[in-house]
N, C-alpha and C. Protein backbone atom coordinates (compact mmCIF):
# COMPACT_ATOMS: atom_id res chain seq x y z
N UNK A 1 -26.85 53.75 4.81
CA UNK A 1 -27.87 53.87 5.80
C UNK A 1 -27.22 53.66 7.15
N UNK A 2 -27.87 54.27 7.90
CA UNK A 2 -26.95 54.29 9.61
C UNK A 2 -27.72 53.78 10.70
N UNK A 3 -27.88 52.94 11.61
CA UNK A 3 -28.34 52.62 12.50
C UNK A 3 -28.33 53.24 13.94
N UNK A 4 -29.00 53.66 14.45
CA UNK A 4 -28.93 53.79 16.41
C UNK A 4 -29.59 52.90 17.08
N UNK A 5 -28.47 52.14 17.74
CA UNK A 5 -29.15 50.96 18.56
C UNK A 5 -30.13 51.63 19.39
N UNK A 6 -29.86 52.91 19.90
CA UNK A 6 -30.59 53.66 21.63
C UNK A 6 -31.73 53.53 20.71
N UNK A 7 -32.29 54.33 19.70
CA UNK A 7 -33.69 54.55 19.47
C UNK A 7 -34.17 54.09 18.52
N UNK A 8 -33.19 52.83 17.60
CA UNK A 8 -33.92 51.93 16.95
C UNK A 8 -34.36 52.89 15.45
N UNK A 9 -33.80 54.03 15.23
CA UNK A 9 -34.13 54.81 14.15
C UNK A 9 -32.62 54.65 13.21
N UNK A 10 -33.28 54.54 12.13
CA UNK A 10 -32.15 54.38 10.61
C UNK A 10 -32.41 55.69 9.79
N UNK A 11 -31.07 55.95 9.29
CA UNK A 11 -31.08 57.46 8.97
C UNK A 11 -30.57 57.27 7.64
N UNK A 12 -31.04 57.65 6.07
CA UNK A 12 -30.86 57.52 5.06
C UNK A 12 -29.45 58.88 4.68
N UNK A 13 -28.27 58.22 4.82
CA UNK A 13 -27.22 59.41 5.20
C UNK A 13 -27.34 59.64 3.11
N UNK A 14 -27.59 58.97 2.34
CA UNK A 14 -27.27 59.39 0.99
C UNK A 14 -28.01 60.91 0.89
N UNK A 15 -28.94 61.27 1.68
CA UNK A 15 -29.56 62.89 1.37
C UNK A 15 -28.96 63.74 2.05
N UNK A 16 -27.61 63.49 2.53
CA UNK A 16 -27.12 64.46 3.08
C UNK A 16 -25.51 64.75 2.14
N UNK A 17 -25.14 63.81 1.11
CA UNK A 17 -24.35 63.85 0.35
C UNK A 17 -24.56 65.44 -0.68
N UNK A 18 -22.87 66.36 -0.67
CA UNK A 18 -23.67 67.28 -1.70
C UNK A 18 -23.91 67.13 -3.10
N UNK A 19 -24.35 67.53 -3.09
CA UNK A 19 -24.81 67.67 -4.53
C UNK A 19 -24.88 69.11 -5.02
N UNK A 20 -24.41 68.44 -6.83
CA UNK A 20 -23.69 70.22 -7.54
C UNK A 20 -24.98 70.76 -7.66
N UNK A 21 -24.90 72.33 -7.38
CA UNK A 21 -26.01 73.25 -7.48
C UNK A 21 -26.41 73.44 -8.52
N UNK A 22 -27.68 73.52 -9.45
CA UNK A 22 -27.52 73.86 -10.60
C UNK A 22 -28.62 74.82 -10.61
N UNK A 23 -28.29 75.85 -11.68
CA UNK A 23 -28.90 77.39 -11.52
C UNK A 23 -29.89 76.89 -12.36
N UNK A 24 -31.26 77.42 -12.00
CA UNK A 24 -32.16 76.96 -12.65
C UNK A 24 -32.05 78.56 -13.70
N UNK A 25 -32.48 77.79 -15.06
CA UNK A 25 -32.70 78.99 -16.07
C UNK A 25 -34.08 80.22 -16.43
N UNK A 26 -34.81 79.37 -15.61
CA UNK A 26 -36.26 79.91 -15.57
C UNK A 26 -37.01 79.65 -14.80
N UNK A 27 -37.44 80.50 -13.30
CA UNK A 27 -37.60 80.23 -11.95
C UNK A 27 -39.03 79.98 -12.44
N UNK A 28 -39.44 78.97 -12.13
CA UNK A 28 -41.31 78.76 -11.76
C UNK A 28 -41.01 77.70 -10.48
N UNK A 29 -42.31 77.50 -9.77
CA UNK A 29 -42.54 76.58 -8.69
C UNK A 29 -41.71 75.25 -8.77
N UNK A 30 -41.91 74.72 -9.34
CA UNK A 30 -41.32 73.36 -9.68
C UNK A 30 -40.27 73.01 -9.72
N UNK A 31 -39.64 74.29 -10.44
CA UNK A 31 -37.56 74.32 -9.97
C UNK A 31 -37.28 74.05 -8.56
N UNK A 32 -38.35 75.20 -7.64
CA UNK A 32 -37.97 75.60 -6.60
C UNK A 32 -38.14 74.65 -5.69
N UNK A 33 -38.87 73.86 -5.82
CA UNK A 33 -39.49 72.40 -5.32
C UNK A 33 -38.46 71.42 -4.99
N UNK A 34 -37.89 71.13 -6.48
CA UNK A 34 -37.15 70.32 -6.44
C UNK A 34 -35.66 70.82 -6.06
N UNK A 35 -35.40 71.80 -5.61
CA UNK A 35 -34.62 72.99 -4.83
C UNK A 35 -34.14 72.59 -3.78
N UNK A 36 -35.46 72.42 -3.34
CA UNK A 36 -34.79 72.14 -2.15
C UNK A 36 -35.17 71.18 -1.11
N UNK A 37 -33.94 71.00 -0.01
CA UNK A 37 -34.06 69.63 0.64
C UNK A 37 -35.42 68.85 0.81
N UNK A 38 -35.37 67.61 0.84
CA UNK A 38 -36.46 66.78 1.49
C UNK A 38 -36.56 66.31 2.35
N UNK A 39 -37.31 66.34 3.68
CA UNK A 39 -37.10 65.96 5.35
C UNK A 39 -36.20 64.92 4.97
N UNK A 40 -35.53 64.35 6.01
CA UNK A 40 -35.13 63.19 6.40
C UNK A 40 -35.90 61.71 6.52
N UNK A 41 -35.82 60.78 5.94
CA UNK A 41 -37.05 59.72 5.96
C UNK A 41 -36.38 58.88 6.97
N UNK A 42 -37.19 58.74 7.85
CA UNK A 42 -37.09 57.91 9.40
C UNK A 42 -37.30 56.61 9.00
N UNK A 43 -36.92 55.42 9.63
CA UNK A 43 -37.33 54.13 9.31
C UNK A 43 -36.98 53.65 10.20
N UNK A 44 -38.45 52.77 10.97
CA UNK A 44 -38.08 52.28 12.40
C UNK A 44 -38.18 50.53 11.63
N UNK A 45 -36.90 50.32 12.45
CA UNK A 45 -36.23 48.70 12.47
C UNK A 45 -37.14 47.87 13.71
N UNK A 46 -36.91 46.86 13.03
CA UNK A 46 -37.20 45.80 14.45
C UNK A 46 -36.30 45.50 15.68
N UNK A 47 -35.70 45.68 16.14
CA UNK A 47 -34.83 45.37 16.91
C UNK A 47 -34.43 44.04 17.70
N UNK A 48 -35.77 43.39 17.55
CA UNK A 48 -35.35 41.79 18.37
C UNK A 48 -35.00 40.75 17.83
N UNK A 49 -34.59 41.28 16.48
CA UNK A 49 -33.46 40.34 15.38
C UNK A 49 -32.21 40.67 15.36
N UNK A 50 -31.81 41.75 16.65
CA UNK A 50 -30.47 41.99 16.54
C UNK A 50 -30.07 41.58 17.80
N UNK A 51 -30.65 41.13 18.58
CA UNK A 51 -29.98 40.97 20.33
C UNK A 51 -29.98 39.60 19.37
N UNK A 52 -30.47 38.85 18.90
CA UNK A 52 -30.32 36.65 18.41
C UNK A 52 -29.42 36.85 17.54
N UNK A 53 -28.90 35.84 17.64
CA UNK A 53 -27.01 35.25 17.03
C UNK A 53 -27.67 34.64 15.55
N UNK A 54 -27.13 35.38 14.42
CA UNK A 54 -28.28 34.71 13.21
C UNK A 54 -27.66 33.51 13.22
N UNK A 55 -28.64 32.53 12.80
CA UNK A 55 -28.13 31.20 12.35
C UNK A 55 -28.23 31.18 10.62
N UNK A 56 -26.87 30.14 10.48
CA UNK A 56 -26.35 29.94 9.67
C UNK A 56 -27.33 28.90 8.71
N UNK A 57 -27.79 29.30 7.13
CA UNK A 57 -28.58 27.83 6.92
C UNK A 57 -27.00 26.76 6.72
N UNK A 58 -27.59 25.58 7.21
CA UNK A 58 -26.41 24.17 7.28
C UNK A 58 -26.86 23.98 5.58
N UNK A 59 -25.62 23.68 4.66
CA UNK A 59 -26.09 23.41 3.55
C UNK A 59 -25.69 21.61 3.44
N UNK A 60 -26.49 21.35 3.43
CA UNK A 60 -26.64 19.57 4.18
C UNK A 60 -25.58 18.62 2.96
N UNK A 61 -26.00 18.90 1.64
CA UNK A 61 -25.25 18.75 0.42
C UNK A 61 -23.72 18.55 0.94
N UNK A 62 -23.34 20.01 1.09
CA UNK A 62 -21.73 20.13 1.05
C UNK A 62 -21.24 19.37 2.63
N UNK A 63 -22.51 19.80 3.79
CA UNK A 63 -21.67 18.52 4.70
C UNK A 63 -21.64 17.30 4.19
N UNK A 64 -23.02 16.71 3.90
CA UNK A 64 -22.36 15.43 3.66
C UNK A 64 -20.96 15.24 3.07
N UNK A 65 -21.20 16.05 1.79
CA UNK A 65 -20.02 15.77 0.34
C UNK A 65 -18.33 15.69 1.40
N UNK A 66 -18.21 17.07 2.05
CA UNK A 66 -17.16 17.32 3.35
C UNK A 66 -17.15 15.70 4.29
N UNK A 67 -17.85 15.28 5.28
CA UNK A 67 -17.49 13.79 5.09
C UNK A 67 -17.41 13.02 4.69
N UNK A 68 -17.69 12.63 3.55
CA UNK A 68 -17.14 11.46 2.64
C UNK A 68 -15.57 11.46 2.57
N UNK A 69 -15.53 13.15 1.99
CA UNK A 69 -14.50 13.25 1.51
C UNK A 69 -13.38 12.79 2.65
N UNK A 70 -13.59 13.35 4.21
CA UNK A 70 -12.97 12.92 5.31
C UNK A 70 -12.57 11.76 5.63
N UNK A 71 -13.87 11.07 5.32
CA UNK A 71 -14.10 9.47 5.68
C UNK A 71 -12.91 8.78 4.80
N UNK A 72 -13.20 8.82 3.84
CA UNK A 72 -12.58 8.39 2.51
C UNK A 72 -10.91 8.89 2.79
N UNK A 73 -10.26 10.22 3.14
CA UNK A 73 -8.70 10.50 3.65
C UNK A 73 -8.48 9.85 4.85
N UNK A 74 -9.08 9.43 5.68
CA UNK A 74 -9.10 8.98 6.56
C UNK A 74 -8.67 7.10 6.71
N UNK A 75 -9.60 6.76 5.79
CA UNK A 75 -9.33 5.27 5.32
C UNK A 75 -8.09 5.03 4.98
N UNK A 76 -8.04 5.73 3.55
CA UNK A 76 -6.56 5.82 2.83
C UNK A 76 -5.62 5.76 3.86
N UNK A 77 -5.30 6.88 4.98
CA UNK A 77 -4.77 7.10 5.95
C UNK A 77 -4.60 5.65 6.73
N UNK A 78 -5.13 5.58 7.01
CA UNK A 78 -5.31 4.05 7.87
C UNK A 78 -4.48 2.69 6.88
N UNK A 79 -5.30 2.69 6.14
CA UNK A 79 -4.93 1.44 5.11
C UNK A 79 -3.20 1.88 5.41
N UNK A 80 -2.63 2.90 4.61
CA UNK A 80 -1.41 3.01 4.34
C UNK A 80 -0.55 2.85 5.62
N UNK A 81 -0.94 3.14 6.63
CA UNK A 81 -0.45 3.45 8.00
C UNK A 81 -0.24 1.30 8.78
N UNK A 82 -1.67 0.73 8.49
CA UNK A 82 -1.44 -0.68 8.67
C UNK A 82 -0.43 -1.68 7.60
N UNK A 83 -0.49 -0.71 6.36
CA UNK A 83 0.77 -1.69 5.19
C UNK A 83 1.86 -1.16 5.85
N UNK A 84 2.17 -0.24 6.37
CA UNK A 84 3.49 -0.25 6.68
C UNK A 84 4.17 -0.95 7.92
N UNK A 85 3.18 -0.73 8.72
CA UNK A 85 3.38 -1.80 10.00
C UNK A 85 3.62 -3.47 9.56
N UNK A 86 2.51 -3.89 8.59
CA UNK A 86 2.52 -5.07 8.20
C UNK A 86 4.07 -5.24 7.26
N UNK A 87 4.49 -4.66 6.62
CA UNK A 87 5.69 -4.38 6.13
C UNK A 87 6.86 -4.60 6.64
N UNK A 88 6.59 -3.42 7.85
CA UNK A 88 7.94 -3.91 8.96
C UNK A 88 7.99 -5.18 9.63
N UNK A 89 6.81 -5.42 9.94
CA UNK A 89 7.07 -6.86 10.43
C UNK A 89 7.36 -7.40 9.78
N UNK A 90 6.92 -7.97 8.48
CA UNK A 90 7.32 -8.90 7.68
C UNK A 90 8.70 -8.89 7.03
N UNK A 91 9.40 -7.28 7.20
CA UNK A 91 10.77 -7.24 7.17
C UNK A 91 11.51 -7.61 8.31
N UNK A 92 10.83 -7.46 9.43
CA UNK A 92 11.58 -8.03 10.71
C UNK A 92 11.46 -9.77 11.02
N UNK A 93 10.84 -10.46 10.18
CA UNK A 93 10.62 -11.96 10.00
C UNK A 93 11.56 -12.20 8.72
N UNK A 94 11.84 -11.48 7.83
CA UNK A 94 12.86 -11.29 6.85
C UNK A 94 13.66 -12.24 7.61
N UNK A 95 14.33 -10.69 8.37
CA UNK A 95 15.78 -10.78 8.85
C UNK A 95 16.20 -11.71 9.94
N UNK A 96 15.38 -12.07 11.01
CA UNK A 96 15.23 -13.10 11.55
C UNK A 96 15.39 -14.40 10.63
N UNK A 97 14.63 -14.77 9.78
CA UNK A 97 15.07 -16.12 9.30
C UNK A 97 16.38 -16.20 8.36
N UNK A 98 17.08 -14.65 8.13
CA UNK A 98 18.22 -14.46 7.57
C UNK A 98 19.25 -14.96 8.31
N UNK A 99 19.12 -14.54 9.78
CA UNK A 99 20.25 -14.37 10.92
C UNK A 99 20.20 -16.29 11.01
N UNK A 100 18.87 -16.81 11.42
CA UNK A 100 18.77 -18.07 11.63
C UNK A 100 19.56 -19.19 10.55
N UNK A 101 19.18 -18.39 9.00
CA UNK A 101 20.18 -19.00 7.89
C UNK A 101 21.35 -18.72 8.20
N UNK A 102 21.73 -17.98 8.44
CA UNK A 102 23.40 -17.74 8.24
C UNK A 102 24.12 -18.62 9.34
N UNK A 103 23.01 -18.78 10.54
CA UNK A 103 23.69 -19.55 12.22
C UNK A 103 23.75 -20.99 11.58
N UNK A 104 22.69 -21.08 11.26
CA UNK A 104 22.75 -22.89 10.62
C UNK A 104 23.66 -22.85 9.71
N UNK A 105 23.64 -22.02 8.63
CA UNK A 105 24.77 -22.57 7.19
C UNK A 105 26.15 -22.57 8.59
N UNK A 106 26.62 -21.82 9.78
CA UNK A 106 28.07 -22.01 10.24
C UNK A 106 28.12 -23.03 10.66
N UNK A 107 26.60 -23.67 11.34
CA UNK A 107 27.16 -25.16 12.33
C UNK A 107 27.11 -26.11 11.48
N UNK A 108 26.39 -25.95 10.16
CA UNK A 108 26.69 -27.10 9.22
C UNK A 108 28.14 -27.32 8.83
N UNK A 109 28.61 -25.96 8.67
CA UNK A 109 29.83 -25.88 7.96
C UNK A 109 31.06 -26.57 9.18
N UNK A 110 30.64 -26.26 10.41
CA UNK A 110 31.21 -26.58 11.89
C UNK A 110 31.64 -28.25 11.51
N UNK A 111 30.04 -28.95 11.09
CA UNK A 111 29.98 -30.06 11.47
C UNK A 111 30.58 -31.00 10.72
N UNK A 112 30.74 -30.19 9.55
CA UNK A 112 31.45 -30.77 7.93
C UNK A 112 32.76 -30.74 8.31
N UNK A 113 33.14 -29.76 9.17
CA UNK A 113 34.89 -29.68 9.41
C UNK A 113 35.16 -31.01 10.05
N UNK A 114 34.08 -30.97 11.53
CA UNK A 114 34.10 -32.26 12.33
C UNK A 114 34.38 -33.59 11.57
N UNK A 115 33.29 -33.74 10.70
CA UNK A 115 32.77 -35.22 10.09
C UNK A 115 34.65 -35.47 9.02
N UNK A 116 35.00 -34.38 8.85
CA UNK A 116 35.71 -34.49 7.54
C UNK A 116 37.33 -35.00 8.46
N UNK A 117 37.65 -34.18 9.79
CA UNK A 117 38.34 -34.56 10.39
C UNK A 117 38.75 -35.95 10.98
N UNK A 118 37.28 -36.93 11.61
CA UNK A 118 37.12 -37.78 12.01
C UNK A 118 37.23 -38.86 10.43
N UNK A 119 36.93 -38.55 9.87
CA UNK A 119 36.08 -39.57 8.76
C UNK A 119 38.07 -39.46 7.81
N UNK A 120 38.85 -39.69 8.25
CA UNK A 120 40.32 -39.70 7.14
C UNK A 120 40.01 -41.18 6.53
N UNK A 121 41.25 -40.88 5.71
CA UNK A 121 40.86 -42.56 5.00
C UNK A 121 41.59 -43.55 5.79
N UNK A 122 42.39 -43.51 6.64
CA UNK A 122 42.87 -44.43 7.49
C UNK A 122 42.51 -44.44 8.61
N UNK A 123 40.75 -43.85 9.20
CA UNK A 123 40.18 -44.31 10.44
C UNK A 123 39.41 -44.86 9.46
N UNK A 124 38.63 -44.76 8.09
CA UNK A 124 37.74 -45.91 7.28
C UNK A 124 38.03 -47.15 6.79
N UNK A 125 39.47 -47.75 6.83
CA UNK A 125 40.04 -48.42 6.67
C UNK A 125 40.22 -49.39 8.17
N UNK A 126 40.55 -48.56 9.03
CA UNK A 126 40.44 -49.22 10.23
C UNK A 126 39.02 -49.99 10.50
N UNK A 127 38.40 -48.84 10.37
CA UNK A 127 36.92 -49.24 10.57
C UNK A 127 36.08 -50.20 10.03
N UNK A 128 36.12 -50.34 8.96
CA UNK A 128 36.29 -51.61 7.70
C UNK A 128 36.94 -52.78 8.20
N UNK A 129 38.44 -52.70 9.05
CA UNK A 129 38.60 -54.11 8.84
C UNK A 129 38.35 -53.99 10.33
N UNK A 130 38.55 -53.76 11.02
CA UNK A 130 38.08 -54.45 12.60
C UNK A 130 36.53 -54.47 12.86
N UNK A 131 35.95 -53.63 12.20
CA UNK A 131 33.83 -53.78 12.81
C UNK A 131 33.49 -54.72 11.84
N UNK A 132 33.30 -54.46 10.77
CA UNK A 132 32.92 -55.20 9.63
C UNK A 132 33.47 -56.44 9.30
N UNK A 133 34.89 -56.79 9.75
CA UNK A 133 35.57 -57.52 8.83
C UNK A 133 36.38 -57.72 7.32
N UNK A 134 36.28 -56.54 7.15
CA UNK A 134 36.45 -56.50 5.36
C UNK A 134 37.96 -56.16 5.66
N UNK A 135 38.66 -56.57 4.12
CA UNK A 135 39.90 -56.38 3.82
C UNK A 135 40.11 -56.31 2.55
N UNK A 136 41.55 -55.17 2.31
CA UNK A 136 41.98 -54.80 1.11
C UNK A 136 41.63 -56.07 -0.11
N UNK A 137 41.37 -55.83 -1.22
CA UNK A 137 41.61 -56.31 -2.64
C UNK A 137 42.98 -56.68 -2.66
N UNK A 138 43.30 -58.11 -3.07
CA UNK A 138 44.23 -58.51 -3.37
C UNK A 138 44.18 -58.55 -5.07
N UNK A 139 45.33 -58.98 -5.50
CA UNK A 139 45.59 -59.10 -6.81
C UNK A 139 44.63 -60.21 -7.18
N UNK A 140 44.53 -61.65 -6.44
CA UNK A 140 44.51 -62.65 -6.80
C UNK A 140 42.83 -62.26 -6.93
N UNK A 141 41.72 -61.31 -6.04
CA UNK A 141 40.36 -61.14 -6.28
C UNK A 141 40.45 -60.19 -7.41
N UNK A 142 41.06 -59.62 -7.95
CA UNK A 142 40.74 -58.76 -9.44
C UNK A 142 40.97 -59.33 -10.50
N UNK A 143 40.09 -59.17 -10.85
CA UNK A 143 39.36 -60.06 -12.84
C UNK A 143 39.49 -59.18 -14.03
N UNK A 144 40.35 -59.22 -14.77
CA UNK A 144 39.95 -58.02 -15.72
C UNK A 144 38.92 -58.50 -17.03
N UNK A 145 38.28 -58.37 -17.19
CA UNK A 145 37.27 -58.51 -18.75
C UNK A 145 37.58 -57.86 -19.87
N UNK A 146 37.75 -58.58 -20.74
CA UNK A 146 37.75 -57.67 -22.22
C UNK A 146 36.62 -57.91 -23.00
N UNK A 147 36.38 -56.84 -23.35
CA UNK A 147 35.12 -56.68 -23.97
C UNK A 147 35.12 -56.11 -25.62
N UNK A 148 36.08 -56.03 -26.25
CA UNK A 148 36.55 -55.87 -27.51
C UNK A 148 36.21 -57.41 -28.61
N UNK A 149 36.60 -58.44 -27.95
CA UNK A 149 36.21 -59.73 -28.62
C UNK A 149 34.85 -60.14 -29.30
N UNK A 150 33.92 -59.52 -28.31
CA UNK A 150 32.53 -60.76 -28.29
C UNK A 150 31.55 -59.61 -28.10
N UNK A 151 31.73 -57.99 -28.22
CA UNK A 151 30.94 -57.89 -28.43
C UNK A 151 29.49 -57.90 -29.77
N UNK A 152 28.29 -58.61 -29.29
CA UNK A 152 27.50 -58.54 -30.56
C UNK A 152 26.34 -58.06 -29.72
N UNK A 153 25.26 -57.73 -30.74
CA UNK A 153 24.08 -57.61 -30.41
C UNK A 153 22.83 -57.89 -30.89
N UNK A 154 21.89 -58.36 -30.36
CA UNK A 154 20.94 -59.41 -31.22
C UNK A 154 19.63 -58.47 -30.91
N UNK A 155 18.45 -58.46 -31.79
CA UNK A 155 16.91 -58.34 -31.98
C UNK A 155 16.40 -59.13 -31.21
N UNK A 156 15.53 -58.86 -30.44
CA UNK A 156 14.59 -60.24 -29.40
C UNK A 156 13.30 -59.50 -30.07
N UNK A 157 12.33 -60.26 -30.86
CA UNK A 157 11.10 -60.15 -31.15
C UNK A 157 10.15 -61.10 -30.36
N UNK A 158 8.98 -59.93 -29.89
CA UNK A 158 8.07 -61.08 -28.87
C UNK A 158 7.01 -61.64 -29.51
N UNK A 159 6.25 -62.16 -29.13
CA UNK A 159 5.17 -62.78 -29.98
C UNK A 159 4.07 -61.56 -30.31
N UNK A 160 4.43 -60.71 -30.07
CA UNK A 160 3.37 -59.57 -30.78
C UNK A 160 2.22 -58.70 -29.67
N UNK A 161 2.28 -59.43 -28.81
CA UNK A 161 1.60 -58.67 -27.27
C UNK A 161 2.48 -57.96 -26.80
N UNK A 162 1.87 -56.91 -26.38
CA UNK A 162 2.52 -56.02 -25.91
C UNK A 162 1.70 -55.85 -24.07
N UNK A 163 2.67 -55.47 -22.98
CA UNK A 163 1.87 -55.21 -22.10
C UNK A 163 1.57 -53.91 -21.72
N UNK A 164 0.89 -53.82 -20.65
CA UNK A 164 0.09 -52.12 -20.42
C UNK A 164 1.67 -51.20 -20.00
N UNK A 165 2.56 -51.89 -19.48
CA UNK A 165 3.66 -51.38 -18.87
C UNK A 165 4.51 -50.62 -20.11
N UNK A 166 4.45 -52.17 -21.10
CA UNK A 166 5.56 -51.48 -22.67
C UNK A 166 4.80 -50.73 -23.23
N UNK A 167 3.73 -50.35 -23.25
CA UNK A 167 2.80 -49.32 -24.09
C UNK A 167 2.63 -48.04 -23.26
N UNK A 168 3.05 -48.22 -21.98
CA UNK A 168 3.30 -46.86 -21.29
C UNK A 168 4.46 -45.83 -21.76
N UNK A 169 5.49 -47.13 -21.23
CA UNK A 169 7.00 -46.52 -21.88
C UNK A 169 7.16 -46.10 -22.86
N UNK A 170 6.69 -47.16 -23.79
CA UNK A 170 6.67 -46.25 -25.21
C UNK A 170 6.08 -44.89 -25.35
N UNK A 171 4.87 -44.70 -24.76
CA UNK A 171 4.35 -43.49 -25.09
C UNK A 171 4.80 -42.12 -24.33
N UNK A 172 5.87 -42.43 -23.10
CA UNK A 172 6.42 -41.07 -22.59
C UNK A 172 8.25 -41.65 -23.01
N UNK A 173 8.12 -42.38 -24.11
CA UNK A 173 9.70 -42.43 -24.32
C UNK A 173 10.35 -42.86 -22.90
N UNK A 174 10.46 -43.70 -22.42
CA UNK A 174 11.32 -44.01 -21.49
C UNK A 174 12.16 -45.58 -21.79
């Protein structure tokens, strides 16, 4: 079908398609009828549905369903975007208290050289006998004990009370 905007007339172009001739076998009226052409059928349109921009129906369903779905990539988006930030920082507090370990383990190690330098056994010896007073072990203060002779060992049974203390021990074995 064909349209003219100027005069608003639609033209049914399928009756102008040819079509195979067919010889009629026995002429009466009715062949001849259907013979031949049929006017053109005119059909006047409305026209003031074609100057307006059609609107679209909104199918309310699929928007919503379309933001959720947004909302919802969007979140994800976010969430993943704040773990990683939170991440780096917490890798950058890592490494910071790494750097801070490693500065302390040197000045400890600094201070151990110090202490170990100062501290010989003949400034502790000094130190011992002039602050304190103390002096070497002589022969005549060492006692030796032998303990091969006399050792024995005896049972002490108590009178049968026991206190809250020995009934503790006993019960975590100590």
């Amino acid at each position: 079908m064909s349209f003219n905007k100027q005069s608003g007339l639609a033209y049914d172009l399928s009756l102008f398609d040819p079509e195979p001739v067919r010889k009629p076998e026995h002429r009466n009226d009715d062949a001849v009828k259907a013979a031949e052409p049929e006017k053109a059928k005119i059909i006047r349109l409305d026209t003031d549905h074609l100057d307006r921009p059609k609107k679209k129906e909104r199918n309310y369903p699929r928007i919503l369903a379309m933001g959720l779905i947004l909302s919802i990539g969007a979140a994800v988006g976010i969430v993943v975007l704040r773990n990683n930030v939170v991440i780096n920082e917490l890798n950058e507090q890592i490494h910071e208290a790494n750097v801070l370990l490693a500065n302390q383990e040197n000045l400890e190690a600094q201070y151990q050289l110090r202490i170990d330098r100062k501290l010989t056994d003949e400034f502790v010896q000094q130190y011992a006998e002039t602050k304190l007073g103390m002096t070497k072990a002589s022969s005549a203060q060492k006692e030796f004990v032998s303990l091969t002779d006399g050792d024995k060992g005896e049972v002490v049974r108590g009178d049968g009370k026991e206190s809250f203390l020995s009934r503790f021990a006993r019960a975590f074995h100590i």
